[in-house]
PDBML (XML) file of the C-alpha atoms, coordinates in Angstrom:
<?xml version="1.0" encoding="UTF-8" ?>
<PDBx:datablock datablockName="MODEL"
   xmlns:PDBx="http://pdbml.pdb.org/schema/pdbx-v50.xsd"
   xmlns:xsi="http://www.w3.org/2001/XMLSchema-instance"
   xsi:schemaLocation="http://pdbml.pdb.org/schema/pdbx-v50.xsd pdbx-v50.xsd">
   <PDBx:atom_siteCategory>
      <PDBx:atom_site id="1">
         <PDBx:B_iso_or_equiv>0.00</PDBx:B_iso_or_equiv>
         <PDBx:Cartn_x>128.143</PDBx:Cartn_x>
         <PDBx:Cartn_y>28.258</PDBx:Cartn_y>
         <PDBx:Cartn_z>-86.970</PDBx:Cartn_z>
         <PDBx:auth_asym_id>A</PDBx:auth_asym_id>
         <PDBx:auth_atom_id>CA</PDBx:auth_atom_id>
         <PDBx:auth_comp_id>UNK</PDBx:auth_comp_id>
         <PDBx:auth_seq_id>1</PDBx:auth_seq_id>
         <PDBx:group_PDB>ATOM</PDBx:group_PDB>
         <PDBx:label_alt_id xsi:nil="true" />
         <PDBx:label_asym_id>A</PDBx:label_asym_id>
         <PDBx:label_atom_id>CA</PDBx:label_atom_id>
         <PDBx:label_comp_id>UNK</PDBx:label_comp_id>
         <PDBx:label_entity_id>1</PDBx:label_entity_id>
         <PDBx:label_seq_id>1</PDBx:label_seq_id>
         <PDBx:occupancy>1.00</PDBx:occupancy>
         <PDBx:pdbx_PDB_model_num>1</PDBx:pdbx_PDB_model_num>
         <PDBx:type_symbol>C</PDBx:type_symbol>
      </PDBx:atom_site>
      <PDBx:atom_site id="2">
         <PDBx:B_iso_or_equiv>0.00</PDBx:B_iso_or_equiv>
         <PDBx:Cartn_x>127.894</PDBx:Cartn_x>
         <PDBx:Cartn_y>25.689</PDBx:Cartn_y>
         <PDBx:Cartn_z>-89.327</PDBx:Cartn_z>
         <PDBx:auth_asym_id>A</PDBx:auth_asym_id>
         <PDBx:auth_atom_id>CA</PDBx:auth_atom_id>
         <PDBx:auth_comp_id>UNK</PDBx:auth_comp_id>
         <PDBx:auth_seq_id>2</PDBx:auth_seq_id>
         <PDBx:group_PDB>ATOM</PDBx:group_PDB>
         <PDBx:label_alt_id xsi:nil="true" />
         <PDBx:label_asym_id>A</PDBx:label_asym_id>
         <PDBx:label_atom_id>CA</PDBx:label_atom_id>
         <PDBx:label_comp_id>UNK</PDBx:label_comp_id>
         <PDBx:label_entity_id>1</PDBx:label_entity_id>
         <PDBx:label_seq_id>2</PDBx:label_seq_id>
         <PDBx:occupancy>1.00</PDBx:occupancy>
         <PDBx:pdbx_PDB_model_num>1</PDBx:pdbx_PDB_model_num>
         <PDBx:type_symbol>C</PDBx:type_symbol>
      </PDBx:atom_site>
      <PDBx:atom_site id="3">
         <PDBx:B_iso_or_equiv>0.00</PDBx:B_iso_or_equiv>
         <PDBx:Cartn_x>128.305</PDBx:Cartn_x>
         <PDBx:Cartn_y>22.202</PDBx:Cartn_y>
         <PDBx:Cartn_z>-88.054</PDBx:Cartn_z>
         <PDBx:auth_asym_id>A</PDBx:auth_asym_id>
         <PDBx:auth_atom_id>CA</PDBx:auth_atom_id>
         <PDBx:auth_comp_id>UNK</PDBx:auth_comp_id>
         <PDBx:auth_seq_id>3</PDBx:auth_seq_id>
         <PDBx:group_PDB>ATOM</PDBx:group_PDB>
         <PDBx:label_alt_id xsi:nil="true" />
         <PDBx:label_asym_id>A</PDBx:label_asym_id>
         <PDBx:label_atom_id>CA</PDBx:label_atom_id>
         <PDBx:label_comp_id>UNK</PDBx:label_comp_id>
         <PDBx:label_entity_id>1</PDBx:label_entity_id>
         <PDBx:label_seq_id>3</PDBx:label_seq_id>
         <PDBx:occupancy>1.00</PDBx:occupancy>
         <PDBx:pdbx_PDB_model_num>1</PDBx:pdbx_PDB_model_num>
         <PDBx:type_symbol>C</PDBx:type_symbol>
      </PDBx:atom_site>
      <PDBx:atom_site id="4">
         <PDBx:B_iso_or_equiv>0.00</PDBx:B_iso_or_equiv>
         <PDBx:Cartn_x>128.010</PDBx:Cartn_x>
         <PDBx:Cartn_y>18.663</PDBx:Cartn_y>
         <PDBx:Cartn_z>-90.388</PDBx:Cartn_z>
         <PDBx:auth_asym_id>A</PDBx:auth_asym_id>
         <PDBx:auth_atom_id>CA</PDBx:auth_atom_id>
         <PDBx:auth_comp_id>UNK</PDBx:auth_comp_id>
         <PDBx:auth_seq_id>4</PDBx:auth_seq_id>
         <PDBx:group_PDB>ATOM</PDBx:group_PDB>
         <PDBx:label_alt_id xsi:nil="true" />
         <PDBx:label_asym_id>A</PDBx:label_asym_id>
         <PDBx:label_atom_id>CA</PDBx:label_atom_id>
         <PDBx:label_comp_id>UNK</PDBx:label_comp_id>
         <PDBx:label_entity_id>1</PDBx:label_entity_id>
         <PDBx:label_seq_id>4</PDBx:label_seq_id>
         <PDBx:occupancy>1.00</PDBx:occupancy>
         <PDBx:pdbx_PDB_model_num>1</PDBx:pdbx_PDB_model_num>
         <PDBx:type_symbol>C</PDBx:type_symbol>
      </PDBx:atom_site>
      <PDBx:atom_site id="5">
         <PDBx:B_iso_or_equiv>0.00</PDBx:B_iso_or_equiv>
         <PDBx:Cartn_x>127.886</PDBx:Cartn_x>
         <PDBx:Cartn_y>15.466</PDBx:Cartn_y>
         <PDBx:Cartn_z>-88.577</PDBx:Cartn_z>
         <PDBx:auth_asym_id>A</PDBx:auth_asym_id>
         <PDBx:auth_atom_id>CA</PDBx:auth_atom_id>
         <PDBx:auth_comp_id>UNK</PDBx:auth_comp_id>
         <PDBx:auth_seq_id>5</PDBx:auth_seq_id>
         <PDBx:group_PDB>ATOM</PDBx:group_PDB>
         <PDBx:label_alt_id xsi:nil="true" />
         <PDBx:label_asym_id>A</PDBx:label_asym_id>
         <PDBx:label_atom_id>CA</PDBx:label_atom_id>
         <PDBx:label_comp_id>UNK</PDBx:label_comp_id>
         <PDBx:label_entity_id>1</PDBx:label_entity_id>
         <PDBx:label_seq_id>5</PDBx:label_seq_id>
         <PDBx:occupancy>1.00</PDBx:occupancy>
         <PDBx:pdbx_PDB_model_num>1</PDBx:pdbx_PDB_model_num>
         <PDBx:type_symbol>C</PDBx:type_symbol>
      </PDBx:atom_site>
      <PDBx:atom_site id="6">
         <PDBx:B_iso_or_equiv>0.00</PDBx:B_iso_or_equiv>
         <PDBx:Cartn_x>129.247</PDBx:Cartn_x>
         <PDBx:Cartn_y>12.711</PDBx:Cartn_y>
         <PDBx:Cartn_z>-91.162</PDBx:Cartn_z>
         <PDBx:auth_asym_id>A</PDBx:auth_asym_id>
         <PDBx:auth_atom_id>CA</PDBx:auth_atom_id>
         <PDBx:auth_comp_id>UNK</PDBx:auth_comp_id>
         <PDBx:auth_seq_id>6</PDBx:auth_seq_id>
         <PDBx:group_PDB>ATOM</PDBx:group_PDB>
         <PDBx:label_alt_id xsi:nil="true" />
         <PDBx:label_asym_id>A</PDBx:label_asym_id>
         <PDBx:label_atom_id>CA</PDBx:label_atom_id>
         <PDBx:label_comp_id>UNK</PDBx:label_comp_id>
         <PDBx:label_entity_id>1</PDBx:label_entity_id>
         <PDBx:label_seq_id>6</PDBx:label_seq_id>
         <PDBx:occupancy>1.00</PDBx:occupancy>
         <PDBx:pdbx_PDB_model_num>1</PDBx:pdbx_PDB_model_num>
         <PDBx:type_symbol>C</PDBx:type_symbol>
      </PDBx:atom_site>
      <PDBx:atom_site id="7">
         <PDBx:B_iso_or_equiv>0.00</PDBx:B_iso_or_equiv>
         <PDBx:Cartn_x>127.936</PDBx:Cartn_x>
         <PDBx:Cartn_y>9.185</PDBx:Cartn_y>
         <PDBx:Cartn_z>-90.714</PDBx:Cartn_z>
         <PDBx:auth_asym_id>A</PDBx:auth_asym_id>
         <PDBx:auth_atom_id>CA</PDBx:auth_atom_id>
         <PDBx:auth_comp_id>UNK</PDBx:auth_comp_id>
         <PDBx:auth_seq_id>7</PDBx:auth_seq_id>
         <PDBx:group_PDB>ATOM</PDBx:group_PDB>
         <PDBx:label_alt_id xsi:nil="true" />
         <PDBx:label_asym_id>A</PDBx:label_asym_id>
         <PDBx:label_atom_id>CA</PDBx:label_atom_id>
         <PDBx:label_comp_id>UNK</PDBx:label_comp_id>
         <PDBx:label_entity_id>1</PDBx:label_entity_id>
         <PDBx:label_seq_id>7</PDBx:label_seq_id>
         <PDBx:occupancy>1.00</PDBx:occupancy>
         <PDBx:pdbx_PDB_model_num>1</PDBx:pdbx_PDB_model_num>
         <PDBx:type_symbol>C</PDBx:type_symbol>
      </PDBx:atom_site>
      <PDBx:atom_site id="8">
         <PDBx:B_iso_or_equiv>0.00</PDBx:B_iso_or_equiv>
         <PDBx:Cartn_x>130.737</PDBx:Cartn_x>
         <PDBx:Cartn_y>6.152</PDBx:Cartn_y>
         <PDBx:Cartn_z>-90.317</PDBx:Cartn_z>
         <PDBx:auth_asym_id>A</PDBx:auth_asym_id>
         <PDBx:auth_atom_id>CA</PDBx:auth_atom_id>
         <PDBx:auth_comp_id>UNK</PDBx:auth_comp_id>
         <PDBx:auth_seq_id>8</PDBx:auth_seq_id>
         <PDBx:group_PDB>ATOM</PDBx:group_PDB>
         <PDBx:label_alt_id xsi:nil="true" />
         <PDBx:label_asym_id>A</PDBx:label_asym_id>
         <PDBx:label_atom_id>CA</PDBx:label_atom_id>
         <PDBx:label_comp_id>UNK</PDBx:label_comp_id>
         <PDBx:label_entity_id>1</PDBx:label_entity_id>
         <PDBx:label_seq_id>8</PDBx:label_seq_id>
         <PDBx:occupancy>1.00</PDBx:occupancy>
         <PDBx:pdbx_PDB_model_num>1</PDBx:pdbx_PDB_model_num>
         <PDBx:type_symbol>C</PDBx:type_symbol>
      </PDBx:atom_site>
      <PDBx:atom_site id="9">
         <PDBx:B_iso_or_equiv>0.00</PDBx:B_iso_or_equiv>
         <PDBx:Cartn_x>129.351</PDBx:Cartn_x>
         <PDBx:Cartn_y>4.818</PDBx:Cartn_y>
         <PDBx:Cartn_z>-93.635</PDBx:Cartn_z>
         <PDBx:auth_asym_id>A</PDBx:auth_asym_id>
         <PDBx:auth_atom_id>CA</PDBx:auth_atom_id>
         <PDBx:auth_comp_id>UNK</PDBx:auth_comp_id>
         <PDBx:auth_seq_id>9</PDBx:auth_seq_id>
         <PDBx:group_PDB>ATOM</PDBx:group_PDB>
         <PDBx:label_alt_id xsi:nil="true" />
         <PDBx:label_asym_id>A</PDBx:label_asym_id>
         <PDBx:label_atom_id>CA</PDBx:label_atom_id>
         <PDBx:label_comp_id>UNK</PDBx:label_comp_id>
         <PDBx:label_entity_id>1</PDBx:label_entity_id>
         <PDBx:label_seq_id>9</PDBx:label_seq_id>
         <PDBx:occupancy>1.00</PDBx:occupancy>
         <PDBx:pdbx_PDB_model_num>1</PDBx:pdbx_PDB_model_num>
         <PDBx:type_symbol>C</PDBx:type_symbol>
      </PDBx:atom_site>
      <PDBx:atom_site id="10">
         <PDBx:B_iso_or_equiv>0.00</PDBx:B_iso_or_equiv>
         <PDBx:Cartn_x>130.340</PDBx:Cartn_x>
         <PDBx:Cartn_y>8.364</PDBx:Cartn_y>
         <PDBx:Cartn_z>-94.973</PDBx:Cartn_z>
         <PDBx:auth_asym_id>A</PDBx:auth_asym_id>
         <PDBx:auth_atom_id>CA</PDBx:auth_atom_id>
         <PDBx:auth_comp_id>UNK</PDBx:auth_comp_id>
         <PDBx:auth_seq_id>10</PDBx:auth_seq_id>
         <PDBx:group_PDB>ATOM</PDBx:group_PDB>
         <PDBx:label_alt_id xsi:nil="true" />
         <PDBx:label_asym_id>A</PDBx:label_asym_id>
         <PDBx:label_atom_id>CA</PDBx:label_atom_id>
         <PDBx:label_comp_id>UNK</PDBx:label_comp_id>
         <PDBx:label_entity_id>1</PDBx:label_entity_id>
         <PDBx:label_seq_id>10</PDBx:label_seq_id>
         <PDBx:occupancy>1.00</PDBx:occupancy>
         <PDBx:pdbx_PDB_model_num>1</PDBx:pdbx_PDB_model_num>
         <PDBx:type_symbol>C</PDBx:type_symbol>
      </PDBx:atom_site>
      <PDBx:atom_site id="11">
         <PDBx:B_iso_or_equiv>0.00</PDBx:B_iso_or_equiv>
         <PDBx:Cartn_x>126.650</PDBx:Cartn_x>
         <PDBx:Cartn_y>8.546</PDBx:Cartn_y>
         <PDBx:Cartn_z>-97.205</PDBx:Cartn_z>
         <PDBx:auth_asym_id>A</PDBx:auth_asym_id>
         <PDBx:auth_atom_id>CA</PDBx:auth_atom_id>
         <PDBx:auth_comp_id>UNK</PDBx:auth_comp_id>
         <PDBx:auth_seq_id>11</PDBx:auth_seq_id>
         <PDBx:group_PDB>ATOM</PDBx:group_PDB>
         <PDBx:label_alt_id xsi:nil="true" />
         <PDBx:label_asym_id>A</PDBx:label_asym_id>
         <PDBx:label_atom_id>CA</PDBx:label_atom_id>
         <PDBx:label_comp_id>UNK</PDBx:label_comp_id>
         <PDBx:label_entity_id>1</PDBx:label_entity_id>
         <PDBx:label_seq_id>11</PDBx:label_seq_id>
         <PDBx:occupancy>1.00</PDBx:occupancy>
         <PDBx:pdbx_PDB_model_num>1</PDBx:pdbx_PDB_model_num>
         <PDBx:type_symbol>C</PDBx:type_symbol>
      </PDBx:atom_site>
      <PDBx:atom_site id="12">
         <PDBx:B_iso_or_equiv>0.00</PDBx:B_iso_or_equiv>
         <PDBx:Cartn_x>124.952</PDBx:Cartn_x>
         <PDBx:Cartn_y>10.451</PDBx:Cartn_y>
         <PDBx:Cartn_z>-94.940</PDBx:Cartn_z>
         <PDBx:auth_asym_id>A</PDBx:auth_asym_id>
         <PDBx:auth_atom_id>CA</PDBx:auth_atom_id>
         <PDBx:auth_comp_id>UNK</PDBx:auth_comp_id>
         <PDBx:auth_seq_id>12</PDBx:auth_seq_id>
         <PDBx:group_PDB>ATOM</PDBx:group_PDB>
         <PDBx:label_alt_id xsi:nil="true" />
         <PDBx:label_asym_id>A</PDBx:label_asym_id>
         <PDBx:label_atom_id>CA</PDBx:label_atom_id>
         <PDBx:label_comp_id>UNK</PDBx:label_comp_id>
         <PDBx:label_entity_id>1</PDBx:label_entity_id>
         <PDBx:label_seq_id>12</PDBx:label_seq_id>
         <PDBx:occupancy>1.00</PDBx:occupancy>
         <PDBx:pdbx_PDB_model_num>1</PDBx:pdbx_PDB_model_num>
         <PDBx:type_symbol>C</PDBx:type_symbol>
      </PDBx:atom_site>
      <PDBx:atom_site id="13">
         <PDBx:B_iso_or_equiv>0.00</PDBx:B_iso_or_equiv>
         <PDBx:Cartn_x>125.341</PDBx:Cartn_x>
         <PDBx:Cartn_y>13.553</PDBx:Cartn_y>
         <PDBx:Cartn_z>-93.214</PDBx:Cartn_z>
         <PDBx:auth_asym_id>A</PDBx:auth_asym_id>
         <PDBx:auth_atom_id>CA</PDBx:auth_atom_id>
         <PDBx:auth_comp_id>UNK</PDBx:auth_comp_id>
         <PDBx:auth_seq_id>13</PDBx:auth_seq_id>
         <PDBx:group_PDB>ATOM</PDBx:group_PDB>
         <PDBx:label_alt_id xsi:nil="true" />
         <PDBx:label_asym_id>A</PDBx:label_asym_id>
         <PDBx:label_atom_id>CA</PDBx:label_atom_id>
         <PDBx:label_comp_id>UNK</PDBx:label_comp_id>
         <PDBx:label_entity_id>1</PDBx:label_entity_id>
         <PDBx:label_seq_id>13</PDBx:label_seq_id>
         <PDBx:occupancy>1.00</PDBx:occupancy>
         <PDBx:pdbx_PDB_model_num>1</PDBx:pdbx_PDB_model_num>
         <PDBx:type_symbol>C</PDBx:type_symbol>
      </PDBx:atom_site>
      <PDBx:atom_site id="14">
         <PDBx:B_iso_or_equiv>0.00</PDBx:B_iso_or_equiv>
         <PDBx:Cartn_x>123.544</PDBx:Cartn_x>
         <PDBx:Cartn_y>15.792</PDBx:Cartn_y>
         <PDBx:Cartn_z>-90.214</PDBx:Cartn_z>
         <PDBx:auth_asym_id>A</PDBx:auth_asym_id>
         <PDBx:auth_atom_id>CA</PDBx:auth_atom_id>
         <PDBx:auth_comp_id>UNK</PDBx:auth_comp_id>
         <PDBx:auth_seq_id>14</PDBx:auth_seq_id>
         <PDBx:group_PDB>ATOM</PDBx:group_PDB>
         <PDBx:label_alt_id xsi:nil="true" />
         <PDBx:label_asym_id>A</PDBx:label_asym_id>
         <PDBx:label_atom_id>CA</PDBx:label_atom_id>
         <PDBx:label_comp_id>UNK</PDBx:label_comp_id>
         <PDBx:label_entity_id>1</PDBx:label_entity_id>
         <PDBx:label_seq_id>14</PDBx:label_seq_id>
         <PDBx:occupancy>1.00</PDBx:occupancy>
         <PDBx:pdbx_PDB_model_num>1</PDBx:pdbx_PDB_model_num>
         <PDBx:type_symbol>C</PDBx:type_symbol>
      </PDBx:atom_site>
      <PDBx:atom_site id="15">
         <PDBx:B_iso_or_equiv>0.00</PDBx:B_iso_or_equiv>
         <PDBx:Cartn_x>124.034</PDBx:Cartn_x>
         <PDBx:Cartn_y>19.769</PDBx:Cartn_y>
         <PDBx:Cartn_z>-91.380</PDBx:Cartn_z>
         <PDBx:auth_asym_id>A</PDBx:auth_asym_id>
         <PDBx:auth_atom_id>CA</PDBx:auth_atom_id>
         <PDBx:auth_comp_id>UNK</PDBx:auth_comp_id>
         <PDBx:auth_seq_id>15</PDBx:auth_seq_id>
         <PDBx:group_PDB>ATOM</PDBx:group_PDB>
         <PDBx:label_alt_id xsi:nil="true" />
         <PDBx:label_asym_id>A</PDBx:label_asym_id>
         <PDBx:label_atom_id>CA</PDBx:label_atom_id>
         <PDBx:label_comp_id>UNK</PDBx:label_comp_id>
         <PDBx:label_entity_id>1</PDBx:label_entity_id>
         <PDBx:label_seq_id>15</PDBx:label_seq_id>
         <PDBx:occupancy>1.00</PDBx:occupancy>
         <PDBx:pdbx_PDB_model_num>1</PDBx:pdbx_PDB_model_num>
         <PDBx:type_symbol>C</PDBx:type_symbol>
      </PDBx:atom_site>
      <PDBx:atom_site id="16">
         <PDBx:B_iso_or_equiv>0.00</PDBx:B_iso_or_equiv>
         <PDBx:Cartn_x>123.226</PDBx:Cartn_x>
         <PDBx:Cartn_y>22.018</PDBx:Cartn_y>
         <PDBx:Cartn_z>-88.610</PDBx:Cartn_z>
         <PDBx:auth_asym_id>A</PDBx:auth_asym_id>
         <PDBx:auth_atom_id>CA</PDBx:auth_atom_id>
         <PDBx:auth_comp_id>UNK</PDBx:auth_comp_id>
         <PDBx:auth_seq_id>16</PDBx:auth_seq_id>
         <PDBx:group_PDB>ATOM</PDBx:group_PDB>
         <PDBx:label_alt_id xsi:nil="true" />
         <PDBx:label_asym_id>A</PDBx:label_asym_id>
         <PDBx:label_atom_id>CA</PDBx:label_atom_id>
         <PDBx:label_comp_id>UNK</PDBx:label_comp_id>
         <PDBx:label_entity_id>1</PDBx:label_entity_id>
         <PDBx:label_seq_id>16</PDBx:label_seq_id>
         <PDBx:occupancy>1.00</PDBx:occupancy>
         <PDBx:pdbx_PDB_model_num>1</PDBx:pdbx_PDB_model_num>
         <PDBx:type_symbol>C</PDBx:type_symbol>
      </PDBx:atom_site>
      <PDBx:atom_site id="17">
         <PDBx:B_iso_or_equiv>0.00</PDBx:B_iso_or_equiv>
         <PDBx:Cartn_x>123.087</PDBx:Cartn_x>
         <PDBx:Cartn_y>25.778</PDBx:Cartn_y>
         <PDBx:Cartn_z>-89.375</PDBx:Cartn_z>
         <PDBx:auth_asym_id>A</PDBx:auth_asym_id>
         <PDBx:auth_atom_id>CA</PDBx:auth_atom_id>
         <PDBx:auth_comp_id>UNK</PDBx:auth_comp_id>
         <PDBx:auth_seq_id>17</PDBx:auth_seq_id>
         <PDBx:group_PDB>ATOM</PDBx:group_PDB>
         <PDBx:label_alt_id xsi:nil="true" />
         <PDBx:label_asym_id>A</PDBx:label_asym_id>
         <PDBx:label_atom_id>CA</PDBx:label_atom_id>
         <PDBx:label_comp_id>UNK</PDBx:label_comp_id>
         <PDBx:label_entity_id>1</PDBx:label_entity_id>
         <PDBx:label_seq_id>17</PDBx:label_seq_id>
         <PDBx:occupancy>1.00</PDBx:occupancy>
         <PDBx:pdbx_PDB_model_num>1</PDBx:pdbx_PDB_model_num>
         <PDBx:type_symbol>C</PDBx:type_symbol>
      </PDBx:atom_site>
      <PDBx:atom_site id="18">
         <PDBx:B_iso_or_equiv>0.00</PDBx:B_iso_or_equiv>
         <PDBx:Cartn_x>123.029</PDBx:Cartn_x>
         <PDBx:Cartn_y>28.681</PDBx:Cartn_y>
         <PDBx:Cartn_z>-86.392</PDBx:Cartn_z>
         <PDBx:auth_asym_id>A</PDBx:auth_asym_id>
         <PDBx:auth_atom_id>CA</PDBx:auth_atom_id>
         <PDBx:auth_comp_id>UNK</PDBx:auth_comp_id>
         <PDBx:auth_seq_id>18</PDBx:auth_seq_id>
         <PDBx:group_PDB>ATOM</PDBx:group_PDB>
         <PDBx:label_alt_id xsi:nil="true" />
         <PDBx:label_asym_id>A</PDBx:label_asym_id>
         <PDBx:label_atom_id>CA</PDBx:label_atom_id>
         <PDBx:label_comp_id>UNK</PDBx:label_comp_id>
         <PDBx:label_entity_id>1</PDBx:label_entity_id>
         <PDBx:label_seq_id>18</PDBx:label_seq_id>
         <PDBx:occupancy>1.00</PDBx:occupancy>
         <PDBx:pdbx_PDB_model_num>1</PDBx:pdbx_PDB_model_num>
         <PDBx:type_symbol>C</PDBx:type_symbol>
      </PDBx:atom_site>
      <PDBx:atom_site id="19">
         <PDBx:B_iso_or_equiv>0.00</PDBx:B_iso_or_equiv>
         <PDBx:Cartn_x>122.622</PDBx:Cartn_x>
         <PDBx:Cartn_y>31.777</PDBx:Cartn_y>
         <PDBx:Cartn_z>-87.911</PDBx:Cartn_z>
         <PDBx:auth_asym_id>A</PDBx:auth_asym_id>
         <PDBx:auth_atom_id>CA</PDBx:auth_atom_id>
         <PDBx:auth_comp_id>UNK</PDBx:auth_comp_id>
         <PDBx:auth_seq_id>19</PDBx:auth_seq_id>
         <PDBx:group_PDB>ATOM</PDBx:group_PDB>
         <PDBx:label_alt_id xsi:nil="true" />
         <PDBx:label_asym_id>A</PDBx:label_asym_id>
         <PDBx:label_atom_id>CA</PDBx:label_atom_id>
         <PDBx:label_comp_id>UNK</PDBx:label_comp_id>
         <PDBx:label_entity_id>1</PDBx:label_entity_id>
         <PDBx:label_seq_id>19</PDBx:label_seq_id>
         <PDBx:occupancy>1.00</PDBx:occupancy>
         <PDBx:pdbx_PDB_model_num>1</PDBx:pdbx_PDB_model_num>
         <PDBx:type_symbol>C</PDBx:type_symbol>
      </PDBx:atom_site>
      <PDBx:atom_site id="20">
         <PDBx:B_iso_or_equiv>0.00</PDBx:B_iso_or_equiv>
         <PDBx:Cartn_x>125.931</PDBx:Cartn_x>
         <PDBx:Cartn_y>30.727</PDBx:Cartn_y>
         <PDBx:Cartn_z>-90.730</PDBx:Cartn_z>
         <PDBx:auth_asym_id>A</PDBx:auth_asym_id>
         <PDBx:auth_atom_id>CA</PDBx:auth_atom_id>
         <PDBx:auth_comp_id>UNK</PDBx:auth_comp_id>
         <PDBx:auth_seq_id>20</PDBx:auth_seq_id>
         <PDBx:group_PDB>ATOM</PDBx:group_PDB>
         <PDBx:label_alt_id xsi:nil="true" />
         <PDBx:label_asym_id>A</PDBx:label_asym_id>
         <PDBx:label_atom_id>CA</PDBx:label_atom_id>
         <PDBx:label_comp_id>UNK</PDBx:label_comp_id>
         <PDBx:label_entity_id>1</PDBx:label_entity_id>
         <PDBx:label_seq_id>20</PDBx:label_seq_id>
         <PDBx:occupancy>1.00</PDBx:occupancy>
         <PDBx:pdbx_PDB_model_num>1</PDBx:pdbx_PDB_model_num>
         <PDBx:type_symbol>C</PDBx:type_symbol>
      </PDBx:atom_site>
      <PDBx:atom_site id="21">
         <PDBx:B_iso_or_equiv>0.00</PDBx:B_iso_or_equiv>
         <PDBx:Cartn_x>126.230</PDBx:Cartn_x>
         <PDBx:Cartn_y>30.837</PDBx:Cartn_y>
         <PDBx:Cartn_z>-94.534</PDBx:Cartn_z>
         <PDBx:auth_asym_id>A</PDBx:auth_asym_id>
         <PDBx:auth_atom_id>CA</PDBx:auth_atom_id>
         <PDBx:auth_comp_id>UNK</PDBx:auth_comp_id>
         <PDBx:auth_seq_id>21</PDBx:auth_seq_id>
         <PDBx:group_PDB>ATOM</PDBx:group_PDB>
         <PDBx:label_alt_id xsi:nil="true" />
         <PDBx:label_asym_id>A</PDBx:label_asym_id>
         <PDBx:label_atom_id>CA</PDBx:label_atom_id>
         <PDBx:label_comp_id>UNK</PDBx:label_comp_id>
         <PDBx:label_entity_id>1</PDBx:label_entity_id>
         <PDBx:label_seq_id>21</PDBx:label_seq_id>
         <PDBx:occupancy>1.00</PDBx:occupancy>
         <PDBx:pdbx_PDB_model_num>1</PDBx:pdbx_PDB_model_num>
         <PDBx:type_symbol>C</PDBx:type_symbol>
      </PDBx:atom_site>
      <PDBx:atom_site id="22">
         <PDBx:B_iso_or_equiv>0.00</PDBx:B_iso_or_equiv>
         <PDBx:Cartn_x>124.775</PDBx:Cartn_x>
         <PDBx:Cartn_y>27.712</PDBx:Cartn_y>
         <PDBx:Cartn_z>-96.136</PDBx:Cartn_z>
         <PDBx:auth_asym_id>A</PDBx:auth_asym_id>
         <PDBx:auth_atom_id>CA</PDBx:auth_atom_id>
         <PDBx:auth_comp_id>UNK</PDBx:auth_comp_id>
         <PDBx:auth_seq_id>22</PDBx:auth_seq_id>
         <PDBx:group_PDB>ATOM</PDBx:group_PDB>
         <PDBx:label_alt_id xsi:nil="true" />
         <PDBx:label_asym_id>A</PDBx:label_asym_id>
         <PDBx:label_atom_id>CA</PDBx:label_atom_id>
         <PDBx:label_comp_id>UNK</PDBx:label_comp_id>
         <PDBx:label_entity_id>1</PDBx:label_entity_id>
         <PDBx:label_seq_id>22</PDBx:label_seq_id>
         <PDBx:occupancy>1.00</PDBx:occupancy>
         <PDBx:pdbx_PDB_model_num>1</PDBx:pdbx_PDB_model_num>
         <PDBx:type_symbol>C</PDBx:type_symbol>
      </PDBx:atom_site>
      <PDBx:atom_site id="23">
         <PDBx:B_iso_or_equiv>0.00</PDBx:B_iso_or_equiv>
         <PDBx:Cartn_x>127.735</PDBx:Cartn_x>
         <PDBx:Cartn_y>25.338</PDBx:Cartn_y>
         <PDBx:Cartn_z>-97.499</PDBx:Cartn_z>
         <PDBx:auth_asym_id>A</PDBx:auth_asym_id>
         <PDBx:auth_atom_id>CA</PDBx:auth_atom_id>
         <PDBx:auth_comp_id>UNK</PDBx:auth_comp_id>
         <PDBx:auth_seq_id>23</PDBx:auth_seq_id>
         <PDBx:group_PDB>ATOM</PDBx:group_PDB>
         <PDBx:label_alt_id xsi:nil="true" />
         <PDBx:label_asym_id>A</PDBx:label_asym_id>
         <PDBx:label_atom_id>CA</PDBx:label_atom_id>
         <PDBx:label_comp_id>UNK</PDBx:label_comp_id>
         <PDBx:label_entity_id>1</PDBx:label_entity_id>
         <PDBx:label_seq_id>23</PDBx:label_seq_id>
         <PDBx:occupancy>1.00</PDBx:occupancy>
         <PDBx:pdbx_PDB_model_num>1</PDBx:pdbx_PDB_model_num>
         <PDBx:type_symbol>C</PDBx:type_symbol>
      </PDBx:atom_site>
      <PDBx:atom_site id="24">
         <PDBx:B_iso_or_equiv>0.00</PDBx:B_iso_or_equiv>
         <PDBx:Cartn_x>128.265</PDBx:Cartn_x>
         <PDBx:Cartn_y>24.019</PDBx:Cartn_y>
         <PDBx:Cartn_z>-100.910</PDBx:Cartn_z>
         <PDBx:auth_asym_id>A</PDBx:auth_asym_id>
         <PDBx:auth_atom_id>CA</PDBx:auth_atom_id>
         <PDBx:auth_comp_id>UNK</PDBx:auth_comp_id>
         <PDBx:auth_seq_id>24</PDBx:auth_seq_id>
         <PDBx:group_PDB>ATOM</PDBx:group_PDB>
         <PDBx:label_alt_id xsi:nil="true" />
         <PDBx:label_asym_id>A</PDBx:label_asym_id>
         <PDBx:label_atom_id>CA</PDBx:label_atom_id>
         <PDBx:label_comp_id>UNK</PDBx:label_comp_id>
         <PDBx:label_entity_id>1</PDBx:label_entity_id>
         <PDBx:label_seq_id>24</PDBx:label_seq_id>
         <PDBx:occupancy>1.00</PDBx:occupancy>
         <PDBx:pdbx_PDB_model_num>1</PDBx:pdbx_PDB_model_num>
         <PDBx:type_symbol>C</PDBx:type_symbol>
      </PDBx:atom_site>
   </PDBx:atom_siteCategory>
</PDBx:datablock>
């Protein structure tokens, strides 16, 4: 899995990778 957790102010992000090709 890959998993991205975007902030409300949409300039920040949370990536969390299980095991999942990194994205671009």
């Amino acid at each position: 899995v890959s998993m991205l957790a975007i902030a409300p102010d949409r300039r920040s992000a949370d990536l969390y990778l299980a095991g999942h090709p990194v994205p671009l």
